[in-house]
Protein backbone atom coordinates (compact mmCIF):
# COMPACT_ATOMS: atom_id res chain seq x y z
CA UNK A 1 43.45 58.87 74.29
CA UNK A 2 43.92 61.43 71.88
CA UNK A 3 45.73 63.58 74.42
CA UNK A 4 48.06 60.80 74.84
CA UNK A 5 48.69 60.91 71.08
CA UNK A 6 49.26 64.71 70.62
CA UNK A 7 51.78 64.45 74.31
CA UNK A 8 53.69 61.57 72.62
CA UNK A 9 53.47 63.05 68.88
CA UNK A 10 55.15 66.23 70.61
CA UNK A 11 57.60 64.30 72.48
CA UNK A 12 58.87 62.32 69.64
CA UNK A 13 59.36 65.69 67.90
CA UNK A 14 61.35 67.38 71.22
CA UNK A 15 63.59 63.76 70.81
CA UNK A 16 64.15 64.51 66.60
CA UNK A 17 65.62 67.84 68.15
CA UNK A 18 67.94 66.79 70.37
CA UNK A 19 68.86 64.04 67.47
CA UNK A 20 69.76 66.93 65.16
CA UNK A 21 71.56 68.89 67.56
CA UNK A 22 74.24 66.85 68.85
CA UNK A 23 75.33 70.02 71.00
CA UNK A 24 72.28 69.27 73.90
CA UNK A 25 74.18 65.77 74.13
CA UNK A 26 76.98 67.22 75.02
CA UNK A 27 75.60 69.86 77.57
CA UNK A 28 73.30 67.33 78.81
CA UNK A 29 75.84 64.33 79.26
CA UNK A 30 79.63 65.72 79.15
CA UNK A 31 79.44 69.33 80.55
CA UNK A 32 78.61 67.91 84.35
CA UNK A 33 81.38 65.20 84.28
CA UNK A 34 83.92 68.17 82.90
CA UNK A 35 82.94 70.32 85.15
CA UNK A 36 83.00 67.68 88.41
CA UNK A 37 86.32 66.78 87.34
CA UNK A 38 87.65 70.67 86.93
CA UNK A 39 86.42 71.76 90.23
CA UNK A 40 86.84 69.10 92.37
CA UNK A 41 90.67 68.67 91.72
CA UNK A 42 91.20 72.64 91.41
CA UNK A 43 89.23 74.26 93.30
CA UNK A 44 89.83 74.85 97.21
CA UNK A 45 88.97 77.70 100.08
CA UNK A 46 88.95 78.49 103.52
CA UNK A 47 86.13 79.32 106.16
CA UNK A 48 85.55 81.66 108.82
CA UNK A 49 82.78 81.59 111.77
CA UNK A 50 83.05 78.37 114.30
CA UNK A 51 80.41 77.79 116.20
CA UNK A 52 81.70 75.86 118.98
CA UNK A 53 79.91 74.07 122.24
CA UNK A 54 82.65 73.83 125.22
CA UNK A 55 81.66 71.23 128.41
CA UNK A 56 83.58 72.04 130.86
CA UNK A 57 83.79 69.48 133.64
CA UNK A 58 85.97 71.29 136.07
CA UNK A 59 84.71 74.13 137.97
CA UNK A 60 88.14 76.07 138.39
CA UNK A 61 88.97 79.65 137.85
CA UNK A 62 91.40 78.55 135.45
CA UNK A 63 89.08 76.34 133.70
CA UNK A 64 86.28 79.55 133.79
CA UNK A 65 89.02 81.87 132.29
CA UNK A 66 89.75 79.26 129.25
CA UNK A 67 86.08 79.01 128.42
CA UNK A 68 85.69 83.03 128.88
CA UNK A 69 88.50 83.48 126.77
CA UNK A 70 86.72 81.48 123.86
CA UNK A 71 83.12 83.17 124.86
CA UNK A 72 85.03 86.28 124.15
CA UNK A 73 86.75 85.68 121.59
CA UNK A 74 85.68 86.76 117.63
CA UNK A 75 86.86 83.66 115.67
CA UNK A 76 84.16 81.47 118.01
CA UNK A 77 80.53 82.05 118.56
CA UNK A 78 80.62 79.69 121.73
CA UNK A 79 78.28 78.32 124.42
CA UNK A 80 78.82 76.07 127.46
CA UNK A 81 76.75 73.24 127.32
CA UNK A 82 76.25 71.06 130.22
CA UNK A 83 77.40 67.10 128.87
CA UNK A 84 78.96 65.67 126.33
CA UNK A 85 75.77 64.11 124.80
CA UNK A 86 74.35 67.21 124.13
CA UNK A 87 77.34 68.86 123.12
CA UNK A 88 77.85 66.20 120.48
CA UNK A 89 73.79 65.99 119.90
CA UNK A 90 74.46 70.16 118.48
CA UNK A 91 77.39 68.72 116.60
CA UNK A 92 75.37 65.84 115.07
CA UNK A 93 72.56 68.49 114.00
CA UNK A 94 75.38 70.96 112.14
CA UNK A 95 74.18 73.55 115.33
CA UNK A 96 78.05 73.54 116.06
CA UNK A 97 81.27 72.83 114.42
CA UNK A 98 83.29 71.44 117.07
CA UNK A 99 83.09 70.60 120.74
CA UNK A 100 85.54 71.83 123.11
CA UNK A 101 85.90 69.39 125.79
CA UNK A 102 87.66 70.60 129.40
CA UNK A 103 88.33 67.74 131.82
CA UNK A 104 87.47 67.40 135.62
CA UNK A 105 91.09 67.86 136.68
CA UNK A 106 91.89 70.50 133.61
CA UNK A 107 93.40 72.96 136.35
CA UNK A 108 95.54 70.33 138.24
CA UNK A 109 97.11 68.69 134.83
CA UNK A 110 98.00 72.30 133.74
CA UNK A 111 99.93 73.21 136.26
CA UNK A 112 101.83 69.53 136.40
CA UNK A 113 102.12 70.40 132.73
CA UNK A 114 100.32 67.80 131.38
CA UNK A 115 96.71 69.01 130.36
CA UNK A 116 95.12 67.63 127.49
CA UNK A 117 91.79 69.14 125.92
CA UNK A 118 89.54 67.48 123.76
CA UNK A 119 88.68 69.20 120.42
CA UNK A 120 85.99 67.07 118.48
CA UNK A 121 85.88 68.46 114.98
CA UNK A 122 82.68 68.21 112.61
CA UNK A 123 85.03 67.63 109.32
CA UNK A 124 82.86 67.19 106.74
CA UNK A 125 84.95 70.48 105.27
CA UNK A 126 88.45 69.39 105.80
CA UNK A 127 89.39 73.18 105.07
CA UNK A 128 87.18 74.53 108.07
CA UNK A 129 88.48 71.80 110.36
CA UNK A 130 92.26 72.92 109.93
CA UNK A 131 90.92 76.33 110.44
CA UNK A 132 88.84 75.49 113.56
CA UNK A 133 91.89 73.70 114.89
CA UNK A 134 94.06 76.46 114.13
CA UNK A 135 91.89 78.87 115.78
CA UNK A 136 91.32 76.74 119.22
CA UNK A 137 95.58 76.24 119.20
CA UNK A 138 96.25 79.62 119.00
CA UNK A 139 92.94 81.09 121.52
CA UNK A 140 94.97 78.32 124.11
CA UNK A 141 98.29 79.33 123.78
CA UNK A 142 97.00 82.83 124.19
CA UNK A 143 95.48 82.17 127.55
CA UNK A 144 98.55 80.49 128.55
CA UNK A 145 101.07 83.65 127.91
CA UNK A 146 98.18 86.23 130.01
CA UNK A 147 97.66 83.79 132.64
CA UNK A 148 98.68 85.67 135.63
CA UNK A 149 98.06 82.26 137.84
CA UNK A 150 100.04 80.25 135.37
CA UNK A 151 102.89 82.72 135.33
CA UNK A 152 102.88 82.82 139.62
CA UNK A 153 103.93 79.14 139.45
CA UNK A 154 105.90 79.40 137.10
CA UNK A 155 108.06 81.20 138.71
CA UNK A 156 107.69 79.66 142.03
CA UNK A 157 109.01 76.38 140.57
CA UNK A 158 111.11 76.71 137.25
CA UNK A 159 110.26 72.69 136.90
CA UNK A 160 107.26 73.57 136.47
CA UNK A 161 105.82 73.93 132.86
CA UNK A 162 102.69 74.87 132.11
CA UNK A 163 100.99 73.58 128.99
CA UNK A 164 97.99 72.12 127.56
CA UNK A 165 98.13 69.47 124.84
CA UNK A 166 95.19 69.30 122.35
CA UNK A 167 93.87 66.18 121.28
CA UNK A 168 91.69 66.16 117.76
CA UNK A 169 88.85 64.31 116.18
CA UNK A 170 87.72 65.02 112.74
CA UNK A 171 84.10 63.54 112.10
CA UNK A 172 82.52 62.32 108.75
CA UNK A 173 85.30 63.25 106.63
CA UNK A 174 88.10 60.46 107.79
CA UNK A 175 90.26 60.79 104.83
CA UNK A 176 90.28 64.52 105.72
CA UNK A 177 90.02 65.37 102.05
CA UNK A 178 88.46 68.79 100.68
CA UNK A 179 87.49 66.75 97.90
CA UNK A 180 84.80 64.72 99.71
CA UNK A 181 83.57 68.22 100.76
CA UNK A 182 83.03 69.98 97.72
CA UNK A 183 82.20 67.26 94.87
CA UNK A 184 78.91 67.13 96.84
CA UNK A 185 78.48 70.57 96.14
CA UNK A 186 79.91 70.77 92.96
CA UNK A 187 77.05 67.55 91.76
CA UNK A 188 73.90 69.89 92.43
CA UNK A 189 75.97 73.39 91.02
CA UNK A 190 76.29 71.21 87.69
CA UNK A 191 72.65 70.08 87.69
CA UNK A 192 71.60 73.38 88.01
CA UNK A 193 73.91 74.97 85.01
CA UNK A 194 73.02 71.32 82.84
CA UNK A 195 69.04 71.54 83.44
CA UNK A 196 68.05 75.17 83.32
CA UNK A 197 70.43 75.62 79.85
CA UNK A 198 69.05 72.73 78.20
CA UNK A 199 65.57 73.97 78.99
CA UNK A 200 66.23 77.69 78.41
CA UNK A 201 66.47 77.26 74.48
CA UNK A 202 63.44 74.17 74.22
CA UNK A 203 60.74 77.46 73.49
CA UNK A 204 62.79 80.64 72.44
CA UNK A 205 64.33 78.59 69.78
CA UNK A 206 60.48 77.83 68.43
CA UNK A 207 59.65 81.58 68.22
CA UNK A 208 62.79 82.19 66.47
CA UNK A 209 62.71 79.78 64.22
CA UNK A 210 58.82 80.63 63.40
CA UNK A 211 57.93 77.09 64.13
CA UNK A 212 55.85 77.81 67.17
CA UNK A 213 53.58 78.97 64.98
CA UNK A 214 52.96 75.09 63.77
CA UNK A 215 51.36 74.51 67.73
CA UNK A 216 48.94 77.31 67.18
CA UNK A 217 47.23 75.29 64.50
CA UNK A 218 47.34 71.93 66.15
CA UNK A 219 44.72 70.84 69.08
CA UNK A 220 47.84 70.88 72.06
CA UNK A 221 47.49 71.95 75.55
CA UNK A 222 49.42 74.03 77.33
CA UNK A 223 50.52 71.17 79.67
CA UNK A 224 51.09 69.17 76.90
CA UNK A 225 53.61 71.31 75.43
CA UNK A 226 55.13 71.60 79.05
CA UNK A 227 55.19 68.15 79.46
CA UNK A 228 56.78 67.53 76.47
CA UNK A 229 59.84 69.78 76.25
CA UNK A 230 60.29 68.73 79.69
CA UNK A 231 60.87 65.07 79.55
CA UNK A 232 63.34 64.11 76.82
CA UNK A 233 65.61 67.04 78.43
CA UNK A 234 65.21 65.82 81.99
CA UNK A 235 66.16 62.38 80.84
CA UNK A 236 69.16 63.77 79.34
CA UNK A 237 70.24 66.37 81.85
CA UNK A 238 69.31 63.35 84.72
CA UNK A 239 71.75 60.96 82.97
CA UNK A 240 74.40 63.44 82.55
CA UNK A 241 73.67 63.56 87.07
CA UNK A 242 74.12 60.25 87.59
CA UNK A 243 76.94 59.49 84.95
CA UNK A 244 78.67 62.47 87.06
CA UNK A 245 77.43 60.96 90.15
CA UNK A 246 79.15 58.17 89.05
CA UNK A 247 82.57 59.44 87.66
CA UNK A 248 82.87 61.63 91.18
CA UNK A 249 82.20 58.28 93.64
CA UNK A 250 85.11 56.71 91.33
CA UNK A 251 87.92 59.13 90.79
CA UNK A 252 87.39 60.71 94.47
CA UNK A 253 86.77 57.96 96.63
CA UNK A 254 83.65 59.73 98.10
CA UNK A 255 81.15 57.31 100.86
CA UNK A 256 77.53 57.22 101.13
CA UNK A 257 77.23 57.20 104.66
CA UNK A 258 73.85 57.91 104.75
CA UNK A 259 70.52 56.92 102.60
CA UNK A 260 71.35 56.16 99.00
CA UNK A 261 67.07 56.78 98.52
CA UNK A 262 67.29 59.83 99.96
CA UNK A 263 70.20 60.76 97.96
CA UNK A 264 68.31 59.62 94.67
CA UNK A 265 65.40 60.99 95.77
CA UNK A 266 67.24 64.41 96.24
CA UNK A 267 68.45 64.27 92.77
CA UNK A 268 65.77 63.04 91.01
CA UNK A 269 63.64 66.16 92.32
CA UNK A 270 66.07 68.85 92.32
CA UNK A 271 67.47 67.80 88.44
CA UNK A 272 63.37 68.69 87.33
CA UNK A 273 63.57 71.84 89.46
CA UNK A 274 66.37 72.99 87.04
CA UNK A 275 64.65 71.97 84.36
CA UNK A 276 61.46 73.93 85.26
CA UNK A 277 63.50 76.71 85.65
CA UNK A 278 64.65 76.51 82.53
CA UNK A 279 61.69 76.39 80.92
CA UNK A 280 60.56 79.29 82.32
CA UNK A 281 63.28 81.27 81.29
CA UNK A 282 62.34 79.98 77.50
CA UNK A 283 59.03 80.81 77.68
CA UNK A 284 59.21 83.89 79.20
CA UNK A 285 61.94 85.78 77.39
CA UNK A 286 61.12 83.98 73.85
CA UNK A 287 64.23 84.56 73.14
CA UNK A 288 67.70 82.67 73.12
CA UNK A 289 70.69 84.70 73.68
CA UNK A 290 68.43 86.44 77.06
CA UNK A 291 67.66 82.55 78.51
CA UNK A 292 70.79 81.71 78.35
CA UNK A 293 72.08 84.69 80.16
CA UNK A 294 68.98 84.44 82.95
CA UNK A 295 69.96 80.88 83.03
CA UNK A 296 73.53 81.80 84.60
CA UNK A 297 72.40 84.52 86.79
CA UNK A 298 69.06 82.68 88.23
CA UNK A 299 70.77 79.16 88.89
CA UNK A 300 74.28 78.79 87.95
CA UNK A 301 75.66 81.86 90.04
CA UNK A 302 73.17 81.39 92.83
CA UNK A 303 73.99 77.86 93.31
CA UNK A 304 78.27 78.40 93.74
CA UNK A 305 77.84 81.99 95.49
CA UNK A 306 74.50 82.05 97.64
CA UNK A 307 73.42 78.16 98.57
CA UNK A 308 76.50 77.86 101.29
CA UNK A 309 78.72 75.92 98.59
CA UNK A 310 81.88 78.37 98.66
CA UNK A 311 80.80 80.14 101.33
CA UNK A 312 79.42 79.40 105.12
CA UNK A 313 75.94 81.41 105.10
CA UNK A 314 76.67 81.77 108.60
CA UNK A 315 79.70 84.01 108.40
CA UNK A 316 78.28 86.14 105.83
CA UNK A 317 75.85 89.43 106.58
CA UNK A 318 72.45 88.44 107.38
CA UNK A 319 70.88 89.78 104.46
CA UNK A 320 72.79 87.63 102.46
CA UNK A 321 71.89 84.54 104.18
CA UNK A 322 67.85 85.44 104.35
CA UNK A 323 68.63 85.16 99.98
CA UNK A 324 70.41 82.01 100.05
CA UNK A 325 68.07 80.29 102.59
CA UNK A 326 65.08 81.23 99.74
CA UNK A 327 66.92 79.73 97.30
CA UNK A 328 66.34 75.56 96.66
CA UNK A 329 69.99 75.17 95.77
CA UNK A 330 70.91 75.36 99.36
CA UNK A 331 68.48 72.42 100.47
CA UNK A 332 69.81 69.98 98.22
CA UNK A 333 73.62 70.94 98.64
CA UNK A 334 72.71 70.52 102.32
CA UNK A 335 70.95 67.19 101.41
CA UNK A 336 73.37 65.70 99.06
CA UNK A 337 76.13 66.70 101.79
CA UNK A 338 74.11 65.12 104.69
CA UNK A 339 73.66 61.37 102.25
CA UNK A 340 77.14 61.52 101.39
CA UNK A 341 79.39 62.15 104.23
CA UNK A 342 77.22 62.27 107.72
CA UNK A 343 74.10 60.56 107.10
CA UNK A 344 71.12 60.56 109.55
CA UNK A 345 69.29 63.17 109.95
CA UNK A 346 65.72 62.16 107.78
CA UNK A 347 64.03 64.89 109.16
CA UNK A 348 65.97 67.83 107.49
CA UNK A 349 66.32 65.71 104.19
CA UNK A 350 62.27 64.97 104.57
CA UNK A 351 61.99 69.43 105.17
CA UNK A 352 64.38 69.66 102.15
CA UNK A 353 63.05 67.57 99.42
CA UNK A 354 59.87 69.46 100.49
CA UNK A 355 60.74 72.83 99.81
CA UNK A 356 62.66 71.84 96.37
CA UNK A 357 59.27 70.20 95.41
CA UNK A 358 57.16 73.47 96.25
CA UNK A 359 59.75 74.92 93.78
CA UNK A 360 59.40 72.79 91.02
CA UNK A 361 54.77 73.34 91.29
CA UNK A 362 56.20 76.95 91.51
CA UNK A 363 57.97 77.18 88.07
CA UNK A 364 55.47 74.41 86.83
CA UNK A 365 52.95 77.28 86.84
CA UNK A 366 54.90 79.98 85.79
CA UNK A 367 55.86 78.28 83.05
CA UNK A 368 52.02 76.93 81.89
CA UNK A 369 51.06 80.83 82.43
CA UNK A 370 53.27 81.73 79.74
CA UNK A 371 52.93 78.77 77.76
CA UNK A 372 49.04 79.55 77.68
CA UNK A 373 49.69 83.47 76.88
CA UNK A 374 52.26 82.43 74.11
CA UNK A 375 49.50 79.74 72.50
CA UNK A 376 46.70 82.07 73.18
CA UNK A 377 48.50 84.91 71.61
CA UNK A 378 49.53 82.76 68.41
CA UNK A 379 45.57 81.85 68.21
CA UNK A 380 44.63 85.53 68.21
CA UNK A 381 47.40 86.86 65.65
């Protein structure tokens, strides 16, 4: 009982704080909305590295030199898969980006001049399925001009006209907007930035200010003091989330195709990951001016550059995808994408929530280690 006291005496005094500095409002419940709103309308990019499955129905040479020329070719990392369900199983799972489909009577059609391939597009990145498209338009009409077979009949019969038609889908992104793409993203980038600065200054500014020497004479726990500057931030840095969350559904139009628990659950978690973090920044550097700065290069700059936001960790170098895989900012971009746009999938959002929870027990006793050293150290002065 008395615990309970000193935890809620503390917490009432972290909530005076934020009272008298209007300035963690603002971080807390403006700064994500601003920043949704800046980067979804202006920011944009494009993608390399398609992973693509082909099925191809007819067993022709000309059929086998289409597919080789995509096996071989350096915009595609492609395999031949044997049916369209597993083909589009791959493309369900995010194992490909598209599925090339070639039909029983490819080879006849094409030289009637009237072949059609189907190109089935995962376009949750509206960007990347342009791209793909681009790509699988340009690797066909380069078969067509080295065809030796095609250019035989050609000239046999000048009615004849070789060509092959491409038919598109674009899946989970209908509108084929960028925006649905990236305001996913750009939610968990502004949790991280919103949680781990409001956090950074809750202890440095107590050893600056002298008054952390006021806990050394009081009866508090380090997981009291924790506890307390954790929760009146995380309420305000998890309202800022969902007012964003909000504000982005709104003024982009975005669906929640898939689990609207998961997605809570997903945000919930990962907005006291950044606030662990932050924390442990405070109450490791004691000061200010250095949490801030950790702040932006541990989470902020991680989250745009290394957690597959701006850029497909499968096109990079491998090194730089072993970092961003360590890093819990690409789990719950993955699992915010998967709730929003493609759904499904409860398995990887089940393996994701529990790798951003080993996280936050991670920085949860980092930040009691230093907690205790900083109390223990205050006791001994």
């Amino acid at each position: 009982m008395k615990s309970l006291r000193r935890l809620l005496a503390v917490i009432l005094k972290e909530c005076t704080q934020i009272e008298r500095d209007p300035s963690i409002l603002l971080i807390g419940l403006f700064l994500p909305i601003f920043l949704l709103m800046l980067f979804g309308y202006g920011l944009s990019m494009d993608v390399k590295g398609v992973p693509v499955a082909i099925v191809a129905e007819d067993a022709s040479p000309l059929s086998d030199r289409f597919t080789d020329r995509f096996l071989a070719s350096d915009y595609f990392s492609a395999r031949k898969v044997t049916s369209r369900l597993e083909a589009e199983a791959l493309l369900e799972n995010r194992e490909v980006d598209a599925v090339l489909h070639i039909p029983s009577d490819f080879a006849r059609r094409v030289l009637a001049g009237e072949a059609d391939l189907g190109l089935t597009i995962h376009g949750v990145d509206a960007n990347q399925a342009t791209m793909i498209r681009t790509y699988v338009s340009a690797t066909i009409a380069t078969q067509l001009a080295t065809n030796a077979e095609l250019a035989a009949s050609v000239s046999q019969s000048a009615s004849a006209k070789p060509s092959v038609a491409l038919s598109t889908r674009a899946w989970f992104n209908e509108a084929n907007t960028s925006s649905w793409y990236l305001v996913p993203g750009l939610l968990v980038v502004t949790m991280t930035l919103v949680g781990s600065f409001l956090t950074s200054l809750v202890v440095a500014r107590e050893w600056e200010r002298g008054t952390i020497e006021s806990l050394y004479t009081t009866p508090i726990r380090p997981w009291e003091t924790a506890v307390a500057k954790i929760v009146p931030n995380y309420v305000v840095a998890l309202a800022g989330a969902l007012l964003a969350l909000c504000v982005g559904l709104v003024a982009f139009d975005i669906p929640v195709n898939g689990s609207v628990g998961w997605l809570l659950a997903t945000l919930f978690l990962y907005q006291l990951l950044a606030v662990l973090f932050g924390l442990f920044l405070s109450a490791a550097t004691k000061r200010q001016f250095l949490a801030l700065q950790y702040a932006v290069i541990g989470s902020f700059l991680p989250a745009m550059m290394l957690s597959g936001f701006l850029f497909d960790l499968r096109s990079v170098p491998d090194w730089i995808s072993v970092v961003g895989h360590l890093l819990p900012p690409t789990y719950a971009i993955e699992s915010v994408k998967i709730c929003f746009l493609s759904g499904g999938c409860e398995d990887i959002l089940a393996q994701n929530l529990a790798i951003i929870a080993l996280w936050c027990v991670f920085f949860y006793v980092l930040s009691l280690r230093f907690l205790r050293k900083s109390l223990e150290g205050g006791l001994h002065a």
